[in-house]
C-alpha atoms as a PDB file:
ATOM      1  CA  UNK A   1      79.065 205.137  46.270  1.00  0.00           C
ATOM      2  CA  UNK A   2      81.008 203.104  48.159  1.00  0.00           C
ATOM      3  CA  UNK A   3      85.043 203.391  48.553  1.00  0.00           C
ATOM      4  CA  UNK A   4      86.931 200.629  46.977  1.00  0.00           C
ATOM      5  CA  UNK A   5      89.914 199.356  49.804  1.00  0.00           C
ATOM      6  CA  UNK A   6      92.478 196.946  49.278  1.00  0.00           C
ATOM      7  CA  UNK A   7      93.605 194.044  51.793  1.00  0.00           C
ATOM      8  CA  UNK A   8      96.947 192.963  51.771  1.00  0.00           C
ATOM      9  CA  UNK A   9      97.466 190.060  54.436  1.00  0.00           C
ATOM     10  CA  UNK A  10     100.613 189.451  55.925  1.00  0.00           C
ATOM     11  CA  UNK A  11     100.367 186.425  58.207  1.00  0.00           C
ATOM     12  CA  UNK A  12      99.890 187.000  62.061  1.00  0.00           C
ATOM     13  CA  UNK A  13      97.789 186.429  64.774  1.00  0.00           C
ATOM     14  CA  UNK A  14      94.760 187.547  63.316  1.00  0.00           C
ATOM     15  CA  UNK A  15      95.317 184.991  60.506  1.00  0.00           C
ATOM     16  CA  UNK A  16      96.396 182.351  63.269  1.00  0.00           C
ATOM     17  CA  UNK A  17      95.567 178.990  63.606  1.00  0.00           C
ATOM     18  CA  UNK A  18      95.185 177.036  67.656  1.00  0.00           C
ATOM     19  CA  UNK A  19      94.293 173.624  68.431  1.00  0.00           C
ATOM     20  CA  UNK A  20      91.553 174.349  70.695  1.00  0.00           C
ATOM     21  CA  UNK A  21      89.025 177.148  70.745  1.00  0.00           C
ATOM     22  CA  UNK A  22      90.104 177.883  74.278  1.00  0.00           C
ATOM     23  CA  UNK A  23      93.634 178.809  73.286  1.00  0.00           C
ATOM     24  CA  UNK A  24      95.006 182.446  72.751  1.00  0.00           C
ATOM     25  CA  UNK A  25      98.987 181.325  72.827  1.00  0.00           C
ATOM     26  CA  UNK A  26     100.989 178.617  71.449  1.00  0.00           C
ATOM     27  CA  UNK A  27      99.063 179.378  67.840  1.00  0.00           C
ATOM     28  CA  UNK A  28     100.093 178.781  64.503  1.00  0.00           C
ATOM     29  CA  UNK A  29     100.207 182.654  63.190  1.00  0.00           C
ATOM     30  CA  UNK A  30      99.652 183.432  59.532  1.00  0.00           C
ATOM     31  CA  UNK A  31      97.889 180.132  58.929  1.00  0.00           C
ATOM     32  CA  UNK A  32      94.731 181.795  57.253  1.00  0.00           C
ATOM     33  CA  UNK A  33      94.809 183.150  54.033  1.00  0.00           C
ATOM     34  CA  UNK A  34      93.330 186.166  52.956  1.00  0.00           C
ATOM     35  CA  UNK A  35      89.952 185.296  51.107  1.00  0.00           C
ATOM     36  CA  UNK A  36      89.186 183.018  54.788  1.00  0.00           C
ATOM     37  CA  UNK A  37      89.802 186.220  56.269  1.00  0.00           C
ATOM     38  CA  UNK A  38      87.505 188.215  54.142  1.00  0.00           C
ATOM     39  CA  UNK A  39      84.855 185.840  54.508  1.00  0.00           C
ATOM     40  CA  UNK A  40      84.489 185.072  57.549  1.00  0.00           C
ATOM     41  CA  UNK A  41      83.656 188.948  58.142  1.00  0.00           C
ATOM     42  CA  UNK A  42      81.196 189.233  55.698  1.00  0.00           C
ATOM     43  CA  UNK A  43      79.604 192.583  56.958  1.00  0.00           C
ATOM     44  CA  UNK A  44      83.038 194.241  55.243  1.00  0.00           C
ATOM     45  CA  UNK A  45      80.861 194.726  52.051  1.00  0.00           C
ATOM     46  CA  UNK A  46      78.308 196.730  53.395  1.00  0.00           C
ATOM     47  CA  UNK A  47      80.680 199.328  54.596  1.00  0.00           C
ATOM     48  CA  UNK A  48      83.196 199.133  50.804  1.00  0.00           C
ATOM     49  CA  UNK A  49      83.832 197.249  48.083  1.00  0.00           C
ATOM     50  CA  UNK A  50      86.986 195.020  48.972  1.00  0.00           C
ATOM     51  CA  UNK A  51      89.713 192.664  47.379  1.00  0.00           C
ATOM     52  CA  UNK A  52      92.689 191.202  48.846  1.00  0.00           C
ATOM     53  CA  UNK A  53      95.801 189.192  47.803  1.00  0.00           C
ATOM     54  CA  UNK A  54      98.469 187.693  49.963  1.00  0.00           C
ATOM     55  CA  UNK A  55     101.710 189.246  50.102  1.00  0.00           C
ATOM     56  CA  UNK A  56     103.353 187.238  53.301  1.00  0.00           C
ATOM     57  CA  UNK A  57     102.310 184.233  55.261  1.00  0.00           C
ATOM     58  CA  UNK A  58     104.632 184.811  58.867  1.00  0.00           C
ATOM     59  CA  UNK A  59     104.408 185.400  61.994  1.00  0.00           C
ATOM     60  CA  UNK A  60     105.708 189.023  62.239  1.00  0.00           C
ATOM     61  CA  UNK A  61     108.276 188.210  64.825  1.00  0.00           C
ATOM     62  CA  UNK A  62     110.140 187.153  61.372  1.00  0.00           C
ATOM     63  CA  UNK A  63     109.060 190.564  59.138  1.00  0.00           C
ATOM     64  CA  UNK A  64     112.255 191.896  57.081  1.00  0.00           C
ATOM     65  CA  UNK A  65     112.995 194.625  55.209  1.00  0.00           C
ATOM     66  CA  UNK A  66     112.613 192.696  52.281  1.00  0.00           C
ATOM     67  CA  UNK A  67     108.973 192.708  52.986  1.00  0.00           C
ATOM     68  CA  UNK A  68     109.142 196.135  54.405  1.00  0.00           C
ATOM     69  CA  UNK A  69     110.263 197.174  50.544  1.00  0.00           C
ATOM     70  CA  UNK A  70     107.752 194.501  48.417  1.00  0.00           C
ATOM     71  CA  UNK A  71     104.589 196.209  50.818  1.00  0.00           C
ATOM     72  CA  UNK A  72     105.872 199.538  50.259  1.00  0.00           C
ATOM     73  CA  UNK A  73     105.907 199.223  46.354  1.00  0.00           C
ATOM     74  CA  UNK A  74     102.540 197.411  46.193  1.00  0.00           C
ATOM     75  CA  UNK A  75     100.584 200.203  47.932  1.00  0.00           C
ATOM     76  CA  UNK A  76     102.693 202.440  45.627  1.00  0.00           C
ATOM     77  CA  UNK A  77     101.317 200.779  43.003  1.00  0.00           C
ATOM     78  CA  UNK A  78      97.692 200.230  44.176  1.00  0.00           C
ATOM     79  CA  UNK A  79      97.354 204.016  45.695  1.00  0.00           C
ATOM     80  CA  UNK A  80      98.462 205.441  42.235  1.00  0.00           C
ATOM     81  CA  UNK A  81      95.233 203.463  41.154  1.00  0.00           C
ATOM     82  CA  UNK A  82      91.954 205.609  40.626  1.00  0.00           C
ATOM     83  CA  UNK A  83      90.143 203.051  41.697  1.00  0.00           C
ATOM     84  CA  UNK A  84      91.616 202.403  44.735  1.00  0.00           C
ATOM     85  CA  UNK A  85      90.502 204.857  47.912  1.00  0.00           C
ATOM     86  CA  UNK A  86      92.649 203.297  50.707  1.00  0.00           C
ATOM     87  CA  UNK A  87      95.072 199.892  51.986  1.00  0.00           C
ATOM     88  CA  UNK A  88      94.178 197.836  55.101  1.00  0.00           C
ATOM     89  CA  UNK A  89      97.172 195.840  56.291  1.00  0.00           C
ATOM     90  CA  UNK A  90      96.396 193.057  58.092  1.00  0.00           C
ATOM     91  CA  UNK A  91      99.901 192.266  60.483  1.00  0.00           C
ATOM     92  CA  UNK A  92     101.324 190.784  63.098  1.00  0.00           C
ATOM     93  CA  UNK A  93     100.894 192.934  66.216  1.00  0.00           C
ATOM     94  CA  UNK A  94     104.994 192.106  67.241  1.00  0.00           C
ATOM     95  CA  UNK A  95     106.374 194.203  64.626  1.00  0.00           C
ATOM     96  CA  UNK A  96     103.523 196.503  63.301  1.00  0.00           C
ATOM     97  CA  UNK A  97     104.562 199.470  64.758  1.00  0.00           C
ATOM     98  CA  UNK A  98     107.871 199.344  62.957  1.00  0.00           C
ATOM     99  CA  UNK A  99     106.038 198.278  59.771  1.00  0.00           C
ATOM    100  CA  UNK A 100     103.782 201.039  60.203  1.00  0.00           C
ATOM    101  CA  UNK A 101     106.247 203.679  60.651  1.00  0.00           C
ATOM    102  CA  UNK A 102     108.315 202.615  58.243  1.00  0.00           C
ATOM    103  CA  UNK A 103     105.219 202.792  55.655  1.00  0.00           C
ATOM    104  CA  UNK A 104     104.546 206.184  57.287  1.00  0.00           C
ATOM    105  CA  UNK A 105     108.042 207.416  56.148  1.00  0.00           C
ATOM    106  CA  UNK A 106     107.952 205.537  52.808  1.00  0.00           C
ATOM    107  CA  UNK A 107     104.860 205.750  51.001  1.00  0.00           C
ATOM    108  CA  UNK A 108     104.170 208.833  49.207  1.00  0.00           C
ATOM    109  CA  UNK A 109     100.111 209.035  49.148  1.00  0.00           C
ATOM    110  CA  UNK A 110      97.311 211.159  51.151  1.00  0.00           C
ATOM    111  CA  UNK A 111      95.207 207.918  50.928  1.00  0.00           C
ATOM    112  CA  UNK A 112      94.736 205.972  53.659  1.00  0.00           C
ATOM    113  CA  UNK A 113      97.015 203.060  54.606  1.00  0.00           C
ATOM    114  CA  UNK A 114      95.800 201.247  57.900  1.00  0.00           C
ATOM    115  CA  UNK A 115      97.271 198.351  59.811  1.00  0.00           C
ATOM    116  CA  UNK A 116      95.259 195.920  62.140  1.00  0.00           C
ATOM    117  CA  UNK A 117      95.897 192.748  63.383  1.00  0.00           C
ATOM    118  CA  UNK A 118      94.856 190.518  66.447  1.00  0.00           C
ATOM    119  CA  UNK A 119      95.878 189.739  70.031  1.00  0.00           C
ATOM    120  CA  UNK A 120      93.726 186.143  69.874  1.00  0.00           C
ATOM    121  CA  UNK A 121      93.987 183.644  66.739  1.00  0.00           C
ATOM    122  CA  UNK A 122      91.360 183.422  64.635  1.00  0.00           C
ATOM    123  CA  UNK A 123      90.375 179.934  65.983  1.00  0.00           C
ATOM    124  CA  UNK A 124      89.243 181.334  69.664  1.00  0.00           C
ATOM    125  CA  UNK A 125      85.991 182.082  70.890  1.00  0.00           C
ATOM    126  CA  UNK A 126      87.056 185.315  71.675  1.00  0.00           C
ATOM    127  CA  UNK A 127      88.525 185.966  68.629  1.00  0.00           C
ATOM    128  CA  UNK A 128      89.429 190.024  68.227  1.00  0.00           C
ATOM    129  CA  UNK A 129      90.276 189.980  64.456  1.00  0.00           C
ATOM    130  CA  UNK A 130      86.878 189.996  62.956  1.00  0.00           C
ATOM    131  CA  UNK A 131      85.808 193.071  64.693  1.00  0.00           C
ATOM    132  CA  UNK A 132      89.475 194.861  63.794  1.00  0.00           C
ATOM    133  CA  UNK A 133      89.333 194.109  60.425  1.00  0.00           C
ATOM    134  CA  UNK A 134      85.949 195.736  60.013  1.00  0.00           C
ATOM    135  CA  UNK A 135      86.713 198.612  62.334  1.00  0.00           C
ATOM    136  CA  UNK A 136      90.361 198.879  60.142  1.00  0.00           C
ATOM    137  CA  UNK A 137      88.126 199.038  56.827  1.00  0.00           C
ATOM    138  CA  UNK A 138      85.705 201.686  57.698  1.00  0.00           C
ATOM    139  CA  UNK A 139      88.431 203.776  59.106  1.00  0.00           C
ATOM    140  CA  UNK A 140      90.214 203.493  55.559  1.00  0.00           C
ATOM    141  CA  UNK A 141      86.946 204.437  53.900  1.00  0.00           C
ATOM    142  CA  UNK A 142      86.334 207.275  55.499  1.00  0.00           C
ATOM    143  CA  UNK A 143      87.146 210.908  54.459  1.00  0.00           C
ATOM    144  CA  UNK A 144      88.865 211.884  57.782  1.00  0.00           C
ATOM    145  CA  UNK A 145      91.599 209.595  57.261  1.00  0.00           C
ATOM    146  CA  UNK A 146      93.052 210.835  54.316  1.00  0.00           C
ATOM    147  CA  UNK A 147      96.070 213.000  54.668  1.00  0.00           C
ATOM    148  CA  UNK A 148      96.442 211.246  58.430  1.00  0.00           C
ATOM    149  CA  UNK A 149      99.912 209.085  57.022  1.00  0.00           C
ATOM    150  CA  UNK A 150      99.761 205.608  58.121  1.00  0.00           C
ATOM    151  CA  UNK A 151      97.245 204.157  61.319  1.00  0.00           C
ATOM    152  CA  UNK A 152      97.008 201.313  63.393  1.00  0.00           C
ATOM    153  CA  UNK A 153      93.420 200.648  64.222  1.00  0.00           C
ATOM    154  CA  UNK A 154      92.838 197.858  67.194  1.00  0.00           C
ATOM    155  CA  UNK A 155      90.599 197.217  69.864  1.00  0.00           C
ATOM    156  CA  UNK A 156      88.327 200.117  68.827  1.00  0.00           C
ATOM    157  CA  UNK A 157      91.537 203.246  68.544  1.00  0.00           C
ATOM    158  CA  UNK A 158      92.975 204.918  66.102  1.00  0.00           C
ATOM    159  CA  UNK A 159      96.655 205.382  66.109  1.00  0.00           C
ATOM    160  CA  UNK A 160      99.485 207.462  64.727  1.00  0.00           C
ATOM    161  CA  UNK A 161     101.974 204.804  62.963  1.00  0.00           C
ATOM    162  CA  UNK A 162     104.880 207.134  64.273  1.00  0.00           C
ATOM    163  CA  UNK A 163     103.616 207.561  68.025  1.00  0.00           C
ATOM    164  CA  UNK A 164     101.965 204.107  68.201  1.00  0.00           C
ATOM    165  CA  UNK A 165     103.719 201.170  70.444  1.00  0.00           C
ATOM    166  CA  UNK A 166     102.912 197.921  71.437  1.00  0.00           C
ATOM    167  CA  UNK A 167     102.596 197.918  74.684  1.00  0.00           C
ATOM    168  CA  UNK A 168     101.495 195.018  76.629  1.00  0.00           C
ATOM    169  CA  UNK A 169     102.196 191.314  75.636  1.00  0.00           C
ATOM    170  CA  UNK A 170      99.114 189.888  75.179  1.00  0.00           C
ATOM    171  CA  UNK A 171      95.692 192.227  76.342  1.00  0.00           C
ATOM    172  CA  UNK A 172      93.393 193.567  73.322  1.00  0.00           C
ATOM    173  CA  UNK A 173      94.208 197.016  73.911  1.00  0.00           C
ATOM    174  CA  UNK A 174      97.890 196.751  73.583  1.00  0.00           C
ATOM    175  CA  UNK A 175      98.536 199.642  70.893  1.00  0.00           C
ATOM    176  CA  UNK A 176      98.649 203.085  72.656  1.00  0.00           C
ATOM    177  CA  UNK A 177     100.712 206.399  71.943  1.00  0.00           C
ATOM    178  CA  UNK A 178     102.121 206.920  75.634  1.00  0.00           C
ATOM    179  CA  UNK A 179     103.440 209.948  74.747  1.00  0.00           C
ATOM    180  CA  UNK A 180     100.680 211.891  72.390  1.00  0.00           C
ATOM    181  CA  UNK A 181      97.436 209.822  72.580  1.00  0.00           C
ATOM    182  CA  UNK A 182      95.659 208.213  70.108  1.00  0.00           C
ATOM    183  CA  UNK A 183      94.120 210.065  67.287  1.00  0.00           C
ATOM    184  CA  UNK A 184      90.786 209.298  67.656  1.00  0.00           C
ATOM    185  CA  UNK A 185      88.234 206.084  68.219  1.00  0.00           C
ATOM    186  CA  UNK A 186      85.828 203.744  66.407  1.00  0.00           C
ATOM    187  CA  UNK A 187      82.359 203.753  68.300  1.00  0.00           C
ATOM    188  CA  UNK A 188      79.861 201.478  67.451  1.00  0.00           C
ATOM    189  CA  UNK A 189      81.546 201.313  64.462  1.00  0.00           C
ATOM    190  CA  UNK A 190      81.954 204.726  63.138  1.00  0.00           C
ATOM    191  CA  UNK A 191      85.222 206.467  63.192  1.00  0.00           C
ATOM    192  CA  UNK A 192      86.396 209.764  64.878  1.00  0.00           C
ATOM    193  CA  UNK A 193      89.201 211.763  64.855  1.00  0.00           C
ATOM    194  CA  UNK A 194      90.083 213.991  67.033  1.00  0.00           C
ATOM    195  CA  UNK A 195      93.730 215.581  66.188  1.00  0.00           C
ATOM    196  CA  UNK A 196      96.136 215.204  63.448  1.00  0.00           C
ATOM    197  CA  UNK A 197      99.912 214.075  63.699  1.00  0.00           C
ATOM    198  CA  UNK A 198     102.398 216.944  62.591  1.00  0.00           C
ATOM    199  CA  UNK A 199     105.432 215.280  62.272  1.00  0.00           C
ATOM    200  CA  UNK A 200     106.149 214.918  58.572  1.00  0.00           C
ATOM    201  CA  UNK A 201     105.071 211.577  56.619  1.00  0.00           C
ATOM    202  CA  UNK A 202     103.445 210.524  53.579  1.00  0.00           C
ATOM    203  CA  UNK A 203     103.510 213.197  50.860  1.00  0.00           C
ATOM    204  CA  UNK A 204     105.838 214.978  53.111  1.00  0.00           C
ATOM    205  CA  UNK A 205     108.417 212.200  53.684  1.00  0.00           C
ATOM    206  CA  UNK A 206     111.812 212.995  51.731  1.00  0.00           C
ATOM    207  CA  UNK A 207     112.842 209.324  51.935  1.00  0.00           C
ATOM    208  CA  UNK A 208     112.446 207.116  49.023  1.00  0.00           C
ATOM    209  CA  UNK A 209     112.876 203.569  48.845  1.00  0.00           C
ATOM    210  CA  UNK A 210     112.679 203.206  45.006  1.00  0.00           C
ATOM    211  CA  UNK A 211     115.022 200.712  43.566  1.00  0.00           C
ATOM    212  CA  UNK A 212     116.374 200.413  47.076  1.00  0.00           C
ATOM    213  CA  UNK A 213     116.781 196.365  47.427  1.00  0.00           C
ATOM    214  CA  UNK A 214     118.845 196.605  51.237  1.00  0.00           C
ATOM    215  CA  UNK A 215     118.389 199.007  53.889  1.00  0.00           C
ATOM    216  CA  UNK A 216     121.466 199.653  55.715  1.00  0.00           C
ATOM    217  CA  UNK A 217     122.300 197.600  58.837  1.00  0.00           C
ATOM    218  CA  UNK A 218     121.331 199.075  61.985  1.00  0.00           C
ATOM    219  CA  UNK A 219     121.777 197.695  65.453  1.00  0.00           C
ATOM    220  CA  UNK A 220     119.751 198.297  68.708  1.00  0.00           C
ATOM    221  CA  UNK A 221     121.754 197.505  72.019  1.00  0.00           C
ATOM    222  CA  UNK A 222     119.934 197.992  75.348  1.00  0.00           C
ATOM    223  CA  UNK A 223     121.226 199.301  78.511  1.00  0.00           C
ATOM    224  CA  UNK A 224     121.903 197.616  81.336  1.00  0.00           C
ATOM    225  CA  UNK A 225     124.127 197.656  84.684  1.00  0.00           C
ATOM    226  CA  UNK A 226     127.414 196.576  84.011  1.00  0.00           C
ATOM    227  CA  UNK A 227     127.435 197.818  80.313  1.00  0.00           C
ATOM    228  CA  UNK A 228     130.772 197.616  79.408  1.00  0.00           C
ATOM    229  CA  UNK A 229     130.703 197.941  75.426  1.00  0.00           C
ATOM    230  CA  UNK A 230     131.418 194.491  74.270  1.00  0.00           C
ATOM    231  CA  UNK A 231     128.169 194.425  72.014  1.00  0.00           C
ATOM    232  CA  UNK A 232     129.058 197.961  70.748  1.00  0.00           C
ATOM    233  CA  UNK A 233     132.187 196.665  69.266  1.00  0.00           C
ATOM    234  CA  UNK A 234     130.400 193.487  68.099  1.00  0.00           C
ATOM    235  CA  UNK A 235     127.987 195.856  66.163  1.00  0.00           C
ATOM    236  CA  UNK A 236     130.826 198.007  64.930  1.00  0.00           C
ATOM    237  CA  UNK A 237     132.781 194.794  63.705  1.00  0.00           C
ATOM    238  CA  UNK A 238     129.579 192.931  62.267  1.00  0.00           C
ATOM    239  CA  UNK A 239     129.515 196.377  59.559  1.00  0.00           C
ATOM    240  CA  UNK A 240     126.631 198.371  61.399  1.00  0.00           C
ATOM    241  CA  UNK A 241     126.045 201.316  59.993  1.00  0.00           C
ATOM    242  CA  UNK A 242     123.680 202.723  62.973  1.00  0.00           C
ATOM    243  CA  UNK A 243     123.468 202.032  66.459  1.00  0.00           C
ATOM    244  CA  UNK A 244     120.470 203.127  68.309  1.00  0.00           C
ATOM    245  CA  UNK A 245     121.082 202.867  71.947  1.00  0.00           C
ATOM    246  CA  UNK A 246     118.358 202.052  74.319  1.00  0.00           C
ATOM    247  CA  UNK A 247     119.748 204.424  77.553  1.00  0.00           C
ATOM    248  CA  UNK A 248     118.265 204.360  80.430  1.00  0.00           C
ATOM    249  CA  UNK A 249     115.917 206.867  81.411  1.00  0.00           C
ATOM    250  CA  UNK A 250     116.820 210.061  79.201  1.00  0.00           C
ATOM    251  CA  UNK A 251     119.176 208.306  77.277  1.00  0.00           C
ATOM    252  CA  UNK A 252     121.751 207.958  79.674  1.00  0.00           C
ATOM    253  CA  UNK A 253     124.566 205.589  78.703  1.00  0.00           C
ATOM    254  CA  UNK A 254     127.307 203.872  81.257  1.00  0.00           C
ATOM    255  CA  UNK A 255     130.202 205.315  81.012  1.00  0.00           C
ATOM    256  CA  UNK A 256     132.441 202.229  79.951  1.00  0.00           C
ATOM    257  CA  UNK A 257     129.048 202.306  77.169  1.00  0.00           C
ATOM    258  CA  UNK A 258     129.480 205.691  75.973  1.00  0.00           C
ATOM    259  CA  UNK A 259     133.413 205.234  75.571  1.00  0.00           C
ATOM    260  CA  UNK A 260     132.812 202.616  73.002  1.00  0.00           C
ATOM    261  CA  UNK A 261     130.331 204.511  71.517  1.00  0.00           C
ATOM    262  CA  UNK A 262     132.105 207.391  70.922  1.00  0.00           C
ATOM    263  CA  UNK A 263     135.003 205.278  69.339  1.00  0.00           C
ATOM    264  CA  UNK A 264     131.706 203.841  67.161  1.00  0.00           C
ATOM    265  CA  UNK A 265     130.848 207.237  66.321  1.00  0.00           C
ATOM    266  CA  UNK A 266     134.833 208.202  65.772  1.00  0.00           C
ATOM    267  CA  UNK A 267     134.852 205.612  63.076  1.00  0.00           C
ATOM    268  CA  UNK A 268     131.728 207.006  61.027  1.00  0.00           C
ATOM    269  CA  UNK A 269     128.641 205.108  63.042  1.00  0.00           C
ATOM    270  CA  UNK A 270     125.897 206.944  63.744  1.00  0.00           C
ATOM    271  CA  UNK A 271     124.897 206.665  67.121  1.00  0.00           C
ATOM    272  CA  UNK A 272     120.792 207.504  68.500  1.00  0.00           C
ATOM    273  CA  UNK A 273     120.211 207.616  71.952  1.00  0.00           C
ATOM    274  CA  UNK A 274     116.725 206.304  72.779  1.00  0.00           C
ATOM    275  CA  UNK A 275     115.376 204.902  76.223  1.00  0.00           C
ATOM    276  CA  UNK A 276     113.930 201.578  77.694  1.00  0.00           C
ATOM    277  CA  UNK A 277     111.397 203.620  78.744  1.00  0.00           C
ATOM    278  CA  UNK A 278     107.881 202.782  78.439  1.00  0.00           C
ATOM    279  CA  UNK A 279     107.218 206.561  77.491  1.00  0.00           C
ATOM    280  CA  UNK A 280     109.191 210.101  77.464  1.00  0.00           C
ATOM    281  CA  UNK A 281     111.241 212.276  75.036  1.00  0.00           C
ATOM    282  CA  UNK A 282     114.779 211.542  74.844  1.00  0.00           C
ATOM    283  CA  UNK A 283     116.514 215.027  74.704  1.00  0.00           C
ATOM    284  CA  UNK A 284     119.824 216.904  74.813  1.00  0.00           C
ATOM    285  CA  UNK A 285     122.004 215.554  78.191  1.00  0.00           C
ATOM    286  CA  UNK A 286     125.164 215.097  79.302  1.00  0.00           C
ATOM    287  CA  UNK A 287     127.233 217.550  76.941  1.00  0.00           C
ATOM    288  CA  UNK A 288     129.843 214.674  76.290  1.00  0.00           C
ATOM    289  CA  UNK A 289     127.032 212.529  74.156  1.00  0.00           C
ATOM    290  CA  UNK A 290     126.731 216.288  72.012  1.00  0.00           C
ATOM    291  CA  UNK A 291     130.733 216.368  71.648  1.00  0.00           C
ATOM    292  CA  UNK A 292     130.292 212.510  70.633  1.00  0.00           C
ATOM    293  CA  UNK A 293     127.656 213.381  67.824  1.00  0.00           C
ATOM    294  CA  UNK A 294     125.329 211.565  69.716  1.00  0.00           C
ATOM    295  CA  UNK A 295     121.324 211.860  68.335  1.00  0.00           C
ATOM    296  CA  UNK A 296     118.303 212.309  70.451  1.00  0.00           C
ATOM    297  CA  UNK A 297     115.434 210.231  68.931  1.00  0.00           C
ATOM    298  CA  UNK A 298     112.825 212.310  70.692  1.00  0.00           C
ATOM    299  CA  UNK A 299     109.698 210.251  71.257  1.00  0.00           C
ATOM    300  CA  UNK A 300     110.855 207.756  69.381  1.00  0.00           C
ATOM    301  CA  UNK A 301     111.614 204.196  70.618  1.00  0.00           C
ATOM    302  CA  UNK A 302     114.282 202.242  69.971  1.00  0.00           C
ATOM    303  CA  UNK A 303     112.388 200.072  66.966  1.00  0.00           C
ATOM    304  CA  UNK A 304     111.334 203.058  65.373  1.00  0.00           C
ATOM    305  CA  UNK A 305     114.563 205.285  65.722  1.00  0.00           C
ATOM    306  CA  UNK A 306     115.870 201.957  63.805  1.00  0.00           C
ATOM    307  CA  UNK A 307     113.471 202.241  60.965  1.00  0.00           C
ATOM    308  CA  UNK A 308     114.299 205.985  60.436  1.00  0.00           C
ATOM    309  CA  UNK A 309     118.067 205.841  61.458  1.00  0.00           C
ATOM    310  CA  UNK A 310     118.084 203.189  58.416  1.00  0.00           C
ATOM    311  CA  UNK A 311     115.938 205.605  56.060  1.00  0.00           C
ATOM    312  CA  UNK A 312     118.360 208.505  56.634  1.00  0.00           C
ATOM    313  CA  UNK A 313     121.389 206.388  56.026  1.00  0.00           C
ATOM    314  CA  UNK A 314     120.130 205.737  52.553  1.00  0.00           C
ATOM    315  CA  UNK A 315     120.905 209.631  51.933  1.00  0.00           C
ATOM    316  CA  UNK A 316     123.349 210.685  54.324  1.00  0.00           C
ATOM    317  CA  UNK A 317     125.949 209.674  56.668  1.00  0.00           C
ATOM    318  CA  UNK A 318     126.317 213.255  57.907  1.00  0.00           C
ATOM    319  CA  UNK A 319     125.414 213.535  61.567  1.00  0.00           C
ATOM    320  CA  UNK A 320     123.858 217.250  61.316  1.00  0.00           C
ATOM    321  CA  UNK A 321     121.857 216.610  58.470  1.00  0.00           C
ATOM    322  CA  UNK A 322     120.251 213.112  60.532  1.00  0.00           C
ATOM    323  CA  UNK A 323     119.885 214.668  64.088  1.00  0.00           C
ATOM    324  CA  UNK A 324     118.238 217.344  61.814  1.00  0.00           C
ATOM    325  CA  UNK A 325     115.467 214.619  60.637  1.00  0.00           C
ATOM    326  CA  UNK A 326     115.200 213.297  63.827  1.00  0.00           C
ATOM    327  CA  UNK A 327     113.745 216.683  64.607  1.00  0.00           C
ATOM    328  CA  UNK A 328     111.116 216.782  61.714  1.00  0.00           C
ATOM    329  CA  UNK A 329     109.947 213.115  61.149  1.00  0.00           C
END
């Protein structure tokens, strides 16, 4: 019997829209609606029984929270279903990770949820989507993904939602986990798994987003030479909540940088130190960011130590009790 998998479509490049067949930039994204998307891959149906519906239309440069929250409640709502085995997400590959992980951290189900997406518009002759899709839909149908939280499948890999980053701006293979590796592959179609991710997620998560109609506002500064703090005390005065600093290699902040922050942090902000890194942990340093309350995100970028510096502030403001998650999510 084949597994029944749901398709919500959220706009993006896979759903995009060029003037010429030769053209992979300057696209309309999220053009396409969802039942053109489901038939112009008709071999879906030999693999599951399918059904879609439109929850967004954007190009996910423009994603919110606000959507974050409405996707997070539908597959709720559809994985509490019997007869419903798994979600397929199709997104925008500028903000999936963070959609993904968010997802990851939010949804409390063992059934698959998978995000895909496209690197080329629908309209070119190359056109990656089709094959994603597909490859997206068996991976949600099969056994080995349940219990695996929340995947990104493109370009033939499976990926961890929490370790997964996008990481070059337009080749077909952009999603990769620099850090971990992916979790396994789609071969001529079929899917494999190799490992699973540890960190908690899913049925594990502690965060709920029930009811929750804002997540708290969260900046991301990034490091640079000559950092002097000015954007840390526009964040502070602009009612951030969070700031996740992108340091430079293990987190390191300029000095003039860290003074602000620690004023930030003084105040009640909760400062993460992250990296611009393509890749590394972010740990313990200098012992003036631990006397600061500073937070290692681990392998965490700066987009996702975002999504789950906003998550903790939902319960907690206490800087033990977050450096604490940062440790177990």
């Amino acid at each position: 019997m084949k597994k029944h998998i749901y398709i919500l479509a959220t706009g993006g490049t896979i759903a995009g829209k060029a003037a010429s067949e030769a053209a992979t930039t300057g696209y309309e994204a999220g053009a396409i609606g969802i039942a053109d998307l489901l038939a112009a891959v008709p071999e879906l149906r030999q693999y599951a029984d399918v059904e879609g519906e439109q929850i967004a239309s954007i190009d996910s440069k423009d994603m919110t929270s606000a959507i974050w929250l409405r996707l997070a409640a539908r597959c709720k709502e559809l994985l509490a279903r019997e007869d419903v085995d798994g979600v397929v997400i199709t997104h925008g590959t500028d903000t999936m990770e963070e959609t993904a992980y968010f997802l990851h951290l939010t949804v409390h189900s063992a059934k698959p949820i998978v995000l895909t997406g496209a690197m080329r518009p629908a309209t070119a002759l190359s056109a990656d989507g089709p094959m994603n899709l597909l490859q997206a839909v068996r991976v949600a149908a099969t056994d080995e993904a349940v219990g695996q939280g929340v995947l990104i499948v493109l370009d033939g890999t499976i990926e961890s939602a929490r370790d997964a980053v996008k990481m070059h701006t337009t080749a077909l293979d952009t999603f990769q986990s620099p850090e971990v590796g992916a979790l396994g592959s789609v071969h001529d179609g079929e899917p494999v798994f190799y490992r699973s991710p540890l960190r908690r997620h899913t049925t594990r998560s502690a965060f709920s987003v029930e009811g929750v109609t804002e997540l708290p506002r969260a900046a991301i500064l990034y490091a640079h030479a000559d950092d002097d703090g000015l954007l840390v005390e526009a964040a502070v005065q602009a009612g951030c909540r969070g700031i996740v600093y992108a340091g430079m290699g293990n987190g390191s902040i300029p000095a003039r940088a860290e003074a602000a922050l620690a004023r930030a942090a003084a105040e009640g902000v909760v400062v993460v130190r992250s990296t611009r890194s393509a890749a590394g942990r972010v740990t313990r340093a200098e012992a003036s960011y631990e006397a600061n309350g500073f937070i290692a995100s681990d392998t965490l970028n700066p987009a996702k130590a975002r999504v789950l510096l906003q998550l903790t502030l939902l319960q907690t403001d206490d800087t033990a009790a977050i450096r604490k998650m940062f440790k177990i999510y």
